[in-house]
C-alpha atoms as a PDB file:
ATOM      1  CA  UNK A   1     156.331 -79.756  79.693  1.00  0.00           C
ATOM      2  CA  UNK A   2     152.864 -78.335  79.720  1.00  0.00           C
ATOM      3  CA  UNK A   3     151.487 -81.153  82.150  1.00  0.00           C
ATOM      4  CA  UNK A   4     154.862 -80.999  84.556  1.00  0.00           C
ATOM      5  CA  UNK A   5     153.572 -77.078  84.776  1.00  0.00           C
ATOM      6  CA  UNK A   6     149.963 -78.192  85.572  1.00  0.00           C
ATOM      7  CA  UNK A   7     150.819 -80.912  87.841  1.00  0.00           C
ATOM      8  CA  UNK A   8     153.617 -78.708  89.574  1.00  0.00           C
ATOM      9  CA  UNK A   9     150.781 -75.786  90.049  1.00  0.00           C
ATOM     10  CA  UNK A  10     148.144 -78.260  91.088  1.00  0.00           C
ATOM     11  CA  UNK A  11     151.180 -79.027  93.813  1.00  0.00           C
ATOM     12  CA  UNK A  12     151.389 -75.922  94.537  1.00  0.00           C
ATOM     13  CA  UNK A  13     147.790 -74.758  95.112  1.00  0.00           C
ATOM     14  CA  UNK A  14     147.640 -78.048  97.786  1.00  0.00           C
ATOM     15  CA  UNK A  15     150.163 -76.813  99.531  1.00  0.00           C
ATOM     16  CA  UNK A  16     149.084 -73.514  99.965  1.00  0.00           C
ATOM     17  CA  UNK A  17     145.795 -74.859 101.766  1.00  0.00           C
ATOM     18  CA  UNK A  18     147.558 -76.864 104.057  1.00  0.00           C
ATOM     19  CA  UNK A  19     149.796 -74.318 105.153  1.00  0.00           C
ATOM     20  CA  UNK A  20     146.869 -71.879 105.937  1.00  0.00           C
ATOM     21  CA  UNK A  21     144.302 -74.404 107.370  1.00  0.00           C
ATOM     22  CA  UNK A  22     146.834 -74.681 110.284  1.00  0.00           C
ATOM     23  CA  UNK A  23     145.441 -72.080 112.345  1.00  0.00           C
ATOM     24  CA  UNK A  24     142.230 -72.929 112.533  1.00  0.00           C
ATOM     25  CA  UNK A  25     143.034 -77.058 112.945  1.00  0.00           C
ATOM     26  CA  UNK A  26     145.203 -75.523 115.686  1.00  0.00           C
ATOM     27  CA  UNK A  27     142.174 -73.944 117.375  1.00  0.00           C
ATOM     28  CA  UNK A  28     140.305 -76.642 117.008  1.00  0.00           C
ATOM     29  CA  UNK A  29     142.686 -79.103 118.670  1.00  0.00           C
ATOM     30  CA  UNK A  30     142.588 -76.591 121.450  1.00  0.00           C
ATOM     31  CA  UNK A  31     140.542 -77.680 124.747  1.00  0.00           C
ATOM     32  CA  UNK A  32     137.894 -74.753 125.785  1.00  0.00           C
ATOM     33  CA  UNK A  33     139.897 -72.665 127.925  1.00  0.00           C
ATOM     34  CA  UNK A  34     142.910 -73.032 125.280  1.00  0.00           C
ATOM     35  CA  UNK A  35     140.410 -72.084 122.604  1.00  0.00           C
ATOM     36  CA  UNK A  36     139.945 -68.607 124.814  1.00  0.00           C
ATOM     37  CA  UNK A  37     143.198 -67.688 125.419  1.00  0.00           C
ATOM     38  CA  UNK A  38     144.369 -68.075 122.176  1.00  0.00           C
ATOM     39  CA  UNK A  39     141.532 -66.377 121.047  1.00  0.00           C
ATOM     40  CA  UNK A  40     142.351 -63.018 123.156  1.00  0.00           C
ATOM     41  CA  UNK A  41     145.857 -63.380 122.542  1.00  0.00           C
ATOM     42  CA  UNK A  42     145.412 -63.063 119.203  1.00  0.00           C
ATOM     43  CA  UNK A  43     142.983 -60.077 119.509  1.00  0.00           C
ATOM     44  CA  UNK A  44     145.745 -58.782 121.445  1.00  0.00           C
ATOM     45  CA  UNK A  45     148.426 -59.679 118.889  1.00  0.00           C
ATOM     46  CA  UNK A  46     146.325 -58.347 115.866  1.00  0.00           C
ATOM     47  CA  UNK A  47     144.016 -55.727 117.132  1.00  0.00           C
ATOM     48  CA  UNK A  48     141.171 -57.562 115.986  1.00  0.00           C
ATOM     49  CA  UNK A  49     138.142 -57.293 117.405  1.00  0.00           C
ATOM     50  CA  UNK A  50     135.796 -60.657 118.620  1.00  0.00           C
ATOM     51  CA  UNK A  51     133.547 -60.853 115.852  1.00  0.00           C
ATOM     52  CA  UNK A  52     136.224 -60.453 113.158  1.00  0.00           C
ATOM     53  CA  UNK A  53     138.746 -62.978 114.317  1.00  0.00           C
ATOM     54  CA  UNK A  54     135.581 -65.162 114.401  1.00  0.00           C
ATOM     55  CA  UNK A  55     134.822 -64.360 110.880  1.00  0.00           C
ATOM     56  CA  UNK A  56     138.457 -65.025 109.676  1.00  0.00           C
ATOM     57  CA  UNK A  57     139.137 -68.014 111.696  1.00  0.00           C
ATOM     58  CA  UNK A  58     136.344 -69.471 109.924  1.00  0.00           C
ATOM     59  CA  UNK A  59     136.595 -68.132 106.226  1.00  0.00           C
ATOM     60  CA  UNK A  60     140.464 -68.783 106.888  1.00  0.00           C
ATOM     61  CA  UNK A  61     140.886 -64.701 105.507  1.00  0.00           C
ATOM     62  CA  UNK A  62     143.815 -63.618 107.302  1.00  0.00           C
ATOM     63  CA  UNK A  63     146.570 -61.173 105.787  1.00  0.00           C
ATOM     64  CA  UNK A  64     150.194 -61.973 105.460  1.00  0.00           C
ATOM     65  CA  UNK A  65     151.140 -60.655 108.769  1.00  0.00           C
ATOM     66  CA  UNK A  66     148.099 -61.485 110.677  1.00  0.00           C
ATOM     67  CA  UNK A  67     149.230 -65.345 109.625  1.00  0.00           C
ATOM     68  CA  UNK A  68     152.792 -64.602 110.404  1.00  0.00           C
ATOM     69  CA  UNK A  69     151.683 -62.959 113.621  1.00  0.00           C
ATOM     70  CA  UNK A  70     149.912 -66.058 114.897  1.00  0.00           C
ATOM     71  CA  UNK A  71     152.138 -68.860 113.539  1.00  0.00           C
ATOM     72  CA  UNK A  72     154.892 -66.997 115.600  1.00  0.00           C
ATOM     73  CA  UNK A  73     153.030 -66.742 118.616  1.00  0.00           C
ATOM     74  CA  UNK A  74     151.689 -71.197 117.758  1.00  0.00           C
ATOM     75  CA  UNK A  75     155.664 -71.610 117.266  1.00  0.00           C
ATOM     76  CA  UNK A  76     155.120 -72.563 113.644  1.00  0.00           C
ATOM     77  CA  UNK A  77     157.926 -71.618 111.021  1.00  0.00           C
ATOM     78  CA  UNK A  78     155.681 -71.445 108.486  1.00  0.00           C
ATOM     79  CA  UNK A  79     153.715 -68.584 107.648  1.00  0.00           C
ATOM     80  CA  UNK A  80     153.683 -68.105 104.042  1.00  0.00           C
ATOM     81  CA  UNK A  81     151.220 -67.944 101.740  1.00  0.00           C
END
């Protein structure tokens, strides 16, 4: 039972990353002009400033609702983490 637990959390944790690494492999399948549009959108969206959606697009270090906020605007259903 122990291991199911450990493999099942293991599981887990993978899953987790994958769900949040989808905004920034979004970005970065964007072309240039994409890249800033979505980028002031979700300024707009957030009311982030440049430097800190920057900072979180690359330290993936977005809130809850910042995440749900973005994969809504992408047109992802997922947005949990």
């Amino acid at each position: 039972m122990q291991r199911y637990k450990q493999h099942l959390n293991k599981h887990i944790n993978i899953t987790k990353i994958l769900l949040k690494m989808d905004i920034l492999n979004y970005y970065n399948s964007l072309e240039r002009t994409e890249k800033r549009k979505f980028r002031d959108d979700v300024m707009e969206i957030t009311g982030l400033q440049y430097f800190t959606f920057n900072r979180k697009l690359k330290s993936n270090g977005w809130t809850k609702l910042e995440r749900e906020a973005i994969n809504h605007h992408i047109g992802y259903g997922m947005g949990k983490s």
